[in-house]
PDB file of N, CA and C in Angstrom:
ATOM      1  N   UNK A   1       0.847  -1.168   0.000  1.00  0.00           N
ATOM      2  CA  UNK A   1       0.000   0.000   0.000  1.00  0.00           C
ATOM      3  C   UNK A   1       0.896   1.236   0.000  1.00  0.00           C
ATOM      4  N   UNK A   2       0.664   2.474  -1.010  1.00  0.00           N
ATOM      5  CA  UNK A   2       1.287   3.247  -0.961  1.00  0.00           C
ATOM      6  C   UNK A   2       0.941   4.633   0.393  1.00  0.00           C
ATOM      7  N   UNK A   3       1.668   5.103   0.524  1.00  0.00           N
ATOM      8  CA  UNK A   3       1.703   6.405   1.609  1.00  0.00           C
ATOM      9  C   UNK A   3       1.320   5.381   3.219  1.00  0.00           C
ATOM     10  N   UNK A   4       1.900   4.195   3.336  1.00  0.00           N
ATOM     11  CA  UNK A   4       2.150   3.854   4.617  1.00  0.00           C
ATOM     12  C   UNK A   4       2.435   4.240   4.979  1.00  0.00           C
ATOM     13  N   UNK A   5       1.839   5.174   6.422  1.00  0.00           N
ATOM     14  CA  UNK A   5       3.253   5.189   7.503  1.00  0.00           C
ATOM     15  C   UNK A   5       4.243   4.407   8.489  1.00  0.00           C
ATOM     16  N   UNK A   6       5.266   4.798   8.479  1.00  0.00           N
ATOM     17  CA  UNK A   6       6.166   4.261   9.736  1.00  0.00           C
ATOM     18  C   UNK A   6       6.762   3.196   8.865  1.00  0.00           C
ATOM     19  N   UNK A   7       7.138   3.542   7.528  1.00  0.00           N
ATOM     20  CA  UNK A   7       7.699   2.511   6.710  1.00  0.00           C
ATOM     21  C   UNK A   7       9.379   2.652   7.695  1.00  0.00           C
ATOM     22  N   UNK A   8      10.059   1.556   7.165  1.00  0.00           N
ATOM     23  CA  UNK A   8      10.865   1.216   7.464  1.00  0.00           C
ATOM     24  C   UNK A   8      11.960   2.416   7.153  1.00  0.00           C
ATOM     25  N   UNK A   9      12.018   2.678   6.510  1.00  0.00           N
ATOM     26  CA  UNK A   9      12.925   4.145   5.946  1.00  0.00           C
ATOM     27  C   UNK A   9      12.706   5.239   6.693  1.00  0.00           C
ATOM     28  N   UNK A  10      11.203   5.296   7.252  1.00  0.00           N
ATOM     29  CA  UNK A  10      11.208   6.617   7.764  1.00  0.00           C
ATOM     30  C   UNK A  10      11.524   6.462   9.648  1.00  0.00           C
ATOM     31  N   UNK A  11      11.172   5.345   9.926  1.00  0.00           N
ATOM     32  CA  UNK A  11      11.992   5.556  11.033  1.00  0.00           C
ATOM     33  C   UNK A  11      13.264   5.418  11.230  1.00  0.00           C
ATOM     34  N   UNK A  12      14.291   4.877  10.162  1.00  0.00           N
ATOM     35  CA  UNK A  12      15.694   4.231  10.490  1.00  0.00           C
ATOM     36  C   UNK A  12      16.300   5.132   9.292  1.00  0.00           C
ATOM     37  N   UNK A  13      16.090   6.871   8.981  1.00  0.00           N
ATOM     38  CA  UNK A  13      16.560   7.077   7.735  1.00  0.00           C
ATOM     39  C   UNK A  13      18.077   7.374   7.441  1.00  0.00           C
ATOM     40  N   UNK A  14      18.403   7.092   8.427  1.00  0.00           N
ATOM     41  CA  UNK A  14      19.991   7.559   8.818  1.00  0.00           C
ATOM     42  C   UNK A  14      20.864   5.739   8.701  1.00  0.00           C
ATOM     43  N   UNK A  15      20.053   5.041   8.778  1.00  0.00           N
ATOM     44  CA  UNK A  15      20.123   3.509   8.319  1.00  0.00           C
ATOM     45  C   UNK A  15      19.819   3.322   7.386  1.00  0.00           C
ATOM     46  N   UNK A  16      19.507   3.545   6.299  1.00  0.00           N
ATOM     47  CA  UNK A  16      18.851   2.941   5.027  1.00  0.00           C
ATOM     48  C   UNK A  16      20.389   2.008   4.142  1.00  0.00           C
ATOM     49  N   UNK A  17      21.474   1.919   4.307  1.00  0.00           N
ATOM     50  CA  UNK A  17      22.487   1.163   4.238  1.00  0.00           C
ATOM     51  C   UNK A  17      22.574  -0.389   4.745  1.00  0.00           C
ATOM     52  N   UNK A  18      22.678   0.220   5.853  1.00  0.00           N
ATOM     53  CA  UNK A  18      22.987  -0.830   6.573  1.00  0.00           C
ATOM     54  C   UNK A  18      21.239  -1.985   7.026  1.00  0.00           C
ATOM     55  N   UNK A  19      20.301  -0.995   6.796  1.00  0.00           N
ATOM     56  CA  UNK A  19      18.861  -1.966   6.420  1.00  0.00           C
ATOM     57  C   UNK A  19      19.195  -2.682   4.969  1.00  0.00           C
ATOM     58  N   UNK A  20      19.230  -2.434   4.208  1.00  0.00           N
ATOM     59  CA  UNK A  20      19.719  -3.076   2.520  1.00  0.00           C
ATOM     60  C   UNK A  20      21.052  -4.462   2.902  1.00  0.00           C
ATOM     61  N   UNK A  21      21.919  -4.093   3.748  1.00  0.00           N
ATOM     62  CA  UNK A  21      23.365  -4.947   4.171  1.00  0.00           C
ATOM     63  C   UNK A  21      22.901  -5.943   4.598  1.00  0.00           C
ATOM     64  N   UNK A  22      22.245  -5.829   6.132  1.00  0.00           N
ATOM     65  CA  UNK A  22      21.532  -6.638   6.892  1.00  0.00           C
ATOM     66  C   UNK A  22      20.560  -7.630   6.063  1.00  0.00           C
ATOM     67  N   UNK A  23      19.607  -6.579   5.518  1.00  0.00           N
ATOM     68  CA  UNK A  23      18.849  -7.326   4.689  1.00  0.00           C
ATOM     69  C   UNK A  23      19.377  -8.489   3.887  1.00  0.00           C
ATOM     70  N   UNK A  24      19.814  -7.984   3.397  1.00  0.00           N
ATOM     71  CA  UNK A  24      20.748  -9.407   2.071  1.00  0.00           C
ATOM     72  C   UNK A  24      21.260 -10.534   2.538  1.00  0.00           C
ATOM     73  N   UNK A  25      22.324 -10.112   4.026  1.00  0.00           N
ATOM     74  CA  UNK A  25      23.749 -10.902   3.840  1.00  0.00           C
ATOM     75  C   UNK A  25      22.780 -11.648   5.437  1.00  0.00           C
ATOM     76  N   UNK A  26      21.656 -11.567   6.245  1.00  0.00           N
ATOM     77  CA  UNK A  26      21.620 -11.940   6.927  1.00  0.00           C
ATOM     78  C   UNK A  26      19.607 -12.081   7.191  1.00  0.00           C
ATOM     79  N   UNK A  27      19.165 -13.640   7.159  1.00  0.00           N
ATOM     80  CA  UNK A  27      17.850 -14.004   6.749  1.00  0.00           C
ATOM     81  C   UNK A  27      17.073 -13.798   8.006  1.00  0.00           C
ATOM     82  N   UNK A  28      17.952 -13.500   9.198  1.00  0.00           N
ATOM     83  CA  UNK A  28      16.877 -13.686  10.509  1.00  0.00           C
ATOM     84  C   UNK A  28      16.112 -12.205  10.226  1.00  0.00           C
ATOM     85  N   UNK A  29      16.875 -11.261   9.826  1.00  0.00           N
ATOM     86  CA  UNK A  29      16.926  -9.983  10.150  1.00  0.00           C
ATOM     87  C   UNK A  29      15.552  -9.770   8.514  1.00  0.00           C
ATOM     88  N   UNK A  30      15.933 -10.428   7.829  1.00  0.00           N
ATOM     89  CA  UNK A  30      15.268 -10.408   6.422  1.00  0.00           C
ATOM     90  C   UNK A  30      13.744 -10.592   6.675  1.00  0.00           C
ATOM     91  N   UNK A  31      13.568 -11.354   7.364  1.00  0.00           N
ATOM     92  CA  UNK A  31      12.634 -11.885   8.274  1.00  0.00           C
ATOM     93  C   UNK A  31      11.675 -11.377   8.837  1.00  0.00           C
ATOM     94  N   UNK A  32      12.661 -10.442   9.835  1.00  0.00           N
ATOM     95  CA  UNK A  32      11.877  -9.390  10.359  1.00  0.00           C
ATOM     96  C   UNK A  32      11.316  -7.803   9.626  1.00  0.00           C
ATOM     97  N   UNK A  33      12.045  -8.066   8.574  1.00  0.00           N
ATOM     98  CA  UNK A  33      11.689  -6.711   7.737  1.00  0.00           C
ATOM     99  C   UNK A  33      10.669  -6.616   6.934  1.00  0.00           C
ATOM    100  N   UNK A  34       9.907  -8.623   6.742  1.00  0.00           N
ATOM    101  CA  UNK A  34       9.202  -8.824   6.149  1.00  0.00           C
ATOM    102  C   UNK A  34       8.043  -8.733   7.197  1.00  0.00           C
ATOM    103  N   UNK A  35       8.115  -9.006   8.291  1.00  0.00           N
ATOM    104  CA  UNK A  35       6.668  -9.014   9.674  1.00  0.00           C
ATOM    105  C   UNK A  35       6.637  -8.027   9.856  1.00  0.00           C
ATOM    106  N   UNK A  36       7.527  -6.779  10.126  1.00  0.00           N
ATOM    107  CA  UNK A  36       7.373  -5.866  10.093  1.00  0.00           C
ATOM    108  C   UNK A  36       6.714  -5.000   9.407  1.00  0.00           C
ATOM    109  N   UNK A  37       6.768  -5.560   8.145  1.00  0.00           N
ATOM    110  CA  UNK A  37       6.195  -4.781   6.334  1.00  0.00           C
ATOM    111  C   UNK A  37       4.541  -4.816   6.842  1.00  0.00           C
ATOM    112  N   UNK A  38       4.662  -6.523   7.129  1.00  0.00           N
ATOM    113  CA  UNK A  38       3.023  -6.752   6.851  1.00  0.00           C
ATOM    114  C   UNK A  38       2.438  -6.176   8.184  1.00  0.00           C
ATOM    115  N   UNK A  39       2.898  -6.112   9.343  1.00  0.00           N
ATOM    116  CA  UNK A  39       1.984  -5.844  10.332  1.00  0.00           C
ATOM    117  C   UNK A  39       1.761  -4.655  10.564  1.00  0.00           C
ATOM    118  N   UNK A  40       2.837  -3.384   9.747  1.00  0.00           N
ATOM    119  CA  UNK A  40       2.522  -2.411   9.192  1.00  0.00           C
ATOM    120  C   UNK A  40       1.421  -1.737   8.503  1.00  0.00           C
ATOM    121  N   UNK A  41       1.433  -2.629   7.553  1.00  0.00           N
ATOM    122  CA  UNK A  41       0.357  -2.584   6.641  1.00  0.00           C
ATOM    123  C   UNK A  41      -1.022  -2.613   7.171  1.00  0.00           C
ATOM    124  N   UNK A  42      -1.034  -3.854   8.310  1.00  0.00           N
ATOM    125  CA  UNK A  42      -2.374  -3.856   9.054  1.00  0.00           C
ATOM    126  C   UNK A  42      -2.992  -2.892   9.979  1.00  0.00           C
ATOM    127  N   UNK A  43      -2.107  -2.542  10.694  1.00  0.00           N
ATOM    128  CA  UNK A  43      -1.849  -1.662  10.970  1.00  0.00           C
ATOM    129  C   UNK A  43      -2.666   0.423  10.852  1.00  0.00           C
ATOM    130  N   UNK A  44      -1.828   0.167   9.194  1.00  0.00           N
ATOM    131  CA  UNK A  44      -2.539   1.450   8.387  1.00  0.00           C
ATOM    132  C   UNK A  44      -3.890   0.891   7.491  1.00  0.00           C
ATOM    133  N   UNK A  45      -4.264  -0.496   7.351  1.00  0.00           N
ATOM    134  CA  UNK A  45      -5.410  -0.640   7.020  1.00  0.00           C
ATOM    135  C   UNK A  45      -6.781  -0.004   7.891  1.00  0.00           C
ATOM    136  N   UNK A  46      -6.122  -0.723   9.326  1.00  0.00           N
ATOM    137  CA  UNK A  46      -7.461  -0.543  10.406  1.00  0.00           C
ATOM    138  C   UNK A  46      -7.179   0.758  10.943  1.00  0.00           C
ATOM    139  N   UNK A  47      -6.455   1.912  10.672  1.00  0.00           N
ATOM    140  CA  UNK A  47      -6.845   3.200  11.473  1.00  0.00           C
ATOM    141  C   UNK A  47      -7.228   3.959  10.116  1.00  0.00           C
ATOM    142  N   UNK A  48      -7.194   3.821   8.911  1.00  0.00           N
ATOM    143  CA  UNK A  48      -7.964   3.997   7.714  1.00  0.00           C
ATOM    144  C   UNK A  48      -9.236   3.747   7.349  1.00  0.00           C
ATOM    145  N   UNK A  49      -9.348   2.327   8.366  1.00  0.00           N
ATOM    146  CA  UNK A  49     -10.921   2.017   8.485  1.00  0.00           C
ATOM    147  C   UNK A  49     -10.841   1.450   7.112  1.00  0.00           C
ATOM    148  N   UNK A  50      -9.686   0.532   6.663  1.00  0.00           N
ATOM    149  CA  UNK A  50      -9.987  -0.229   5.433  1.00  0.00           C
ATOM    150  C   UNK A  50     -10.551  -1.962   5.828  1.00  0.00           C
ATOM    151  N   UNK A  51      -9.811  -2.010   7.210  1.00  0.00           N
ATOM    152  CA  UNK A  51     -10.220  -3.057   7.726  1.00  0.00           C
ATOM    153  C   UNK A  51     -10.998  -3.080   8.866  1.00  0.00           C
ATOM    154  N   UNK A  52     -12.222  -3.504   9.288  1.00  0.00           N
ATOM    155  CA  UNK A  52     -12.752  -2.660  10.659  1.00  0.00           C
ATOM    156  C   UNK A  52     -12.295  -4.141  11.720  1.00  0.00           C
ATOM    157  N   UNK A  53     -11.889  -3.717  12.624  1.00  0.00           N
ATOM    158  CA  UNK A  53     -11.364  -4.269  13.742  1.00  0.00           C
ATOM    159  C   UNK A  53     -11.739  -3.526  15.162  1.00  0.00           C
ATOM    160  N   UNK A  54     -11.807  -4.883  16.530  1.00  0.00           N
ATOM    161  CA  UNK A  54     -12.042  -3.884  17.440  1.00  0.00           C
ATOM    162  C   UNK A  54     -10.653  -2.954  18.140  1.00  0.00           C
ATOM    163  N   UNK A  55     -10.697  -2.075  18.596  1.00  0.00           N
ATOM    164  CA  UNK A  55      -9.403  -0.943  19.088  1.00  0.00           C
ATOM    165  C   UNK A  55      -8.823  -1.967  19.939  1.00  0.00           C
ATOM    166  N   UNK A  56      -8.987  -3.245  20.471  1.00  0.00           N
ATOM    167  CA  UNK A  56      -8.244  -3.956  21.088  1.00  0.00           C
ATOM    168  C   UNK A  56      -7.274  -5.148  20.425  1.00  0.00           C
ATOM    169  N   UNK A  57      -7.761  -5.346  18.910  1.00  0.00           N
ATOM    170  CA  UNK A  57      -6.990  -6.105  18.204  1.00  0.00           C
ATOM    171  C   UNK A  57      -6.081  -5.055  17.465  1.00  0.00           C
ATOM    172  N   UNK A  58      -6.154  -3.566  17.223  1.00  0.00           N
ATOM    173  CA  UNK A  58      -5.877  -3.314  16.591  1.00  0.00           C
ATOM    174  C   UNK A  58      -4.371  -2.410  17.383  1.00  0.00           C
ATOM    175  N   UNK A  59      -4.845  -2.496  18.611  1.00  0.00           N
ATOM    176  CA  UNK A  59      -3.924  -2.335  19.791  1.00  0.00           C
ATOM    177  C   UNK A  59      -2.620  -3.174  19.678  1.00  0.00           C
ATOM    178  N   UNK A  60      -3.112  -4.418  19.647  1.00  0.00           N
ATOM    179  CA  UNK A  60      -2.365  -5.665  19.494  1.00  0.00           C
ATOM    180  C   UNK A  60      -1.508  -5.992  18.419  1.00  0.00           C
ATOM    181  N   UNK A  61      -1.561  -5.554  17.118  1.00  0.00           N
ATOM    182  CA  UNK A  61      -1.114  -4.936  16.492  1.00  0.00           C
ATOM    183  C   UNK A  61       0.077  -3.845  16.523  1.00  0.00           C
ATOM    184  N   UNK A  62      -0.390  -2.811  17.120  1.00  0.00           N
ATOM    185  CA  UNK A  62       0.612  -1.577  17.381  1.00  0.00           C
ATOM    186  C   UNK A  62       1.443  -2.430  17.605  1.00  0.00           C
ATOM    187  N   UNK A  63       1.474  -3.260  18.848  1.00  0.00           N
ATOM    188  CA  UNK A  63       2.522  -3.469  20.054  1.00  0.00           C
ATOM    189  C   UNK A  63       3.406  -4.647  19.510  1.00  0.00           C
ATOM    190  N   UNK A  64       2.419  -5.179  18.408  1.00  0.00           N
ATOM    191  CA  UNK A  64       3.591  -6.443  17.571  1.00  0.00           C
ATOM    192  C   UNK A  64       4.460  -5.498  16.888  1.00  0.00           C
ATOM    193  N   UNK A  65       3.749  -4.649  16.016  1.00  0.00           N
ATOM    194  CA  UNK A  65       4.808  -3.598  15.124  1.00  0.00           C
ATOM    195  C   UNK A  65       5.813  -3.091  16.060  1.00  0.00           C
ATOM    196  N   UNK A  66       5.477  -2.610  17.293  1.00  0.00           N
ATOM    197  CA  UNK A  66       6.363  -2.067  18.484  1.00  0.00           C
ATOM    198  C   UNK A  66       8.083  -2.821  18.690  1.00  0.00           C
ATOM    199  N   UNK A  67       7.197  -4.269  18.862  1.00  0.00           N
ATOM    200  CA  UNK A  67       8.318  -5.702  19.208  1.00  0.00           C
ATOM    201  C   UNK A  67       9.377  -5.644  18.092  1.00  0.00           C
ATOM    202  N   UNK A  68       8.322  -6.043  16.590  1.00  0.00           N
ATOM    203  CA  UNK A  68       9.617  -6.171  15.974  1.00  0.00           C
ATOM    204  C   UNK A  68      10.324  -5.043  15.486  1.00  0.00           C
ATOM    205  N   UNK A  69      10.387  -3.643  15.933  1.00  0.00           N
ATOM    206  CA  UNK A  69      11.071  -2.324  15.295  1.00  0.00           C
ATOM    207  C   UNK A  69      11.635  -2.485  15.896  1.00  0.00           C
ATOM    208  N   UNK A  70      11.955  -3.155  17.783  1.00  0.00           N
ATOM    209  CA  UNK A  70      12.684  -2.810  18.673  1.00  0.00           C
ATOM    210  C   UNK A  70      13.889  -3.515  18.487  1.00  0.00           C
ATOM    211  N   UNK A  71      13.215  -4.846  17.725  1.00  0.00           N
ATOM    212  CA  UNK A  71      14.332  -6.235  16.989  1.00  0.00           C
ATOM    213  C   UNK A  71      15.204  -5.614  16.275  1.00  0.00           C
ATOM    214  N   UNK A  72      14.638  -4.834  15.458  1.00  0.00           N
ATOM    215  CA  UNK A  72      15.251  -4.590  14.248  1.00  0.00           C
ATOM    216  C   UNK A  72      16.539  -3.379  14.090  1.00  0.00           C
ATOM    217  N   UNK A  73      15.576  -2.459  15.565  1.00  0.00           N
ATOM    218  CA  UNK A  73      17.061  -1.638  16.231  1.00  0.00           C
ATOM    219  C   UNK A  73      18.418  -2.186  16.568  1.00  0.00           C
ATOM    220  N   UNK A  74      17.883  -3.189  17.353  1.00  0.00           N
ATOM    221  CA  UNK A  74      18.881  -4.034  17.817  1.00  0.00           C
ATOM    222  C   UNK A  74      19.879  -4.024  17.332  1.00  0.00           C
ATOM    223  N   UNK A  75      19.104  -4.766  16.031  1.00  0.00           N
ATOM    224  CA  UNK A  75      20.226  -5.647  15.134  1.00  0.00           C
ATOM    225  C   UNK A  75      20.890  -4.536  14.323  1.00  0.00           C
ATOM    226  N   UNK A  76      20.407  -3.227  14.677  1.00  0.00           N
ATOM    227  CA  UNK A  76      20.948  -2.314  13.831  1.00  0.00           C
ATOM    228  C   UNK A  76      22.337  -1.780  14.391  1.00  0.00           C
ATOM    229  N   UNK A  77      22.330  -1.947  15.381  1.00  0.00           N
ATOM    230  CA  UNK A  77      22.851  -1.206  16.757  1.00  0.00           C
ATOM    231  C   UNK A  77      23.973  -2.158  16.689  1.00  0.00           C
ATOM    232  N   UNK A  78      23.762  -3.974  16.483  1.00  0.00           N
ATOM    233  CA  UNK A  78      24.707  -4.364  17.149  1.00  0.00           C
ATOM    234  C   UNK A  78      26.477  -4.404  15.922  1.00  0.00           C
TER     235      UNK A  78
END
């Protein structure tokens, strides 16, 4: 979906290297860029009201997107 927010670029834009590096040369991390993508997506479906959900699944949600950005710092970091 185009004009997602909180794409991967816009929070890590000072990373966009080393997201592409990671990405390639290492599948755990590949992984996560892909759960990340999609739970994103769900994400900007249901506060768009493309998908109707109750504010408690959609909560649940946030906090997965939350988990794996925090992964993905990590691995940025380490």
């Amino acid at each position: 979906m185009s004009n997602t927010p909180h794409t991967l670029q816009e929070e890590f834009p000072n990373d966009l290297a080393k997201l592409h590096d990671l990405k390639v040369s290492n599948a755990h991390f590949a992984k996560l860029l892909e759960a990340y993508d999609v739970v994103n997506d769900k994400v900007h479906r249901a506060e768009t009201r493309l998908d109707l959900m109750t504010d408690q699944e959609e909560e649940v949600l946030r906090k997965e997107r939350s988990r794996i950005k925090d992964d993905i710092a990590r691995m940025l970091r380490a």
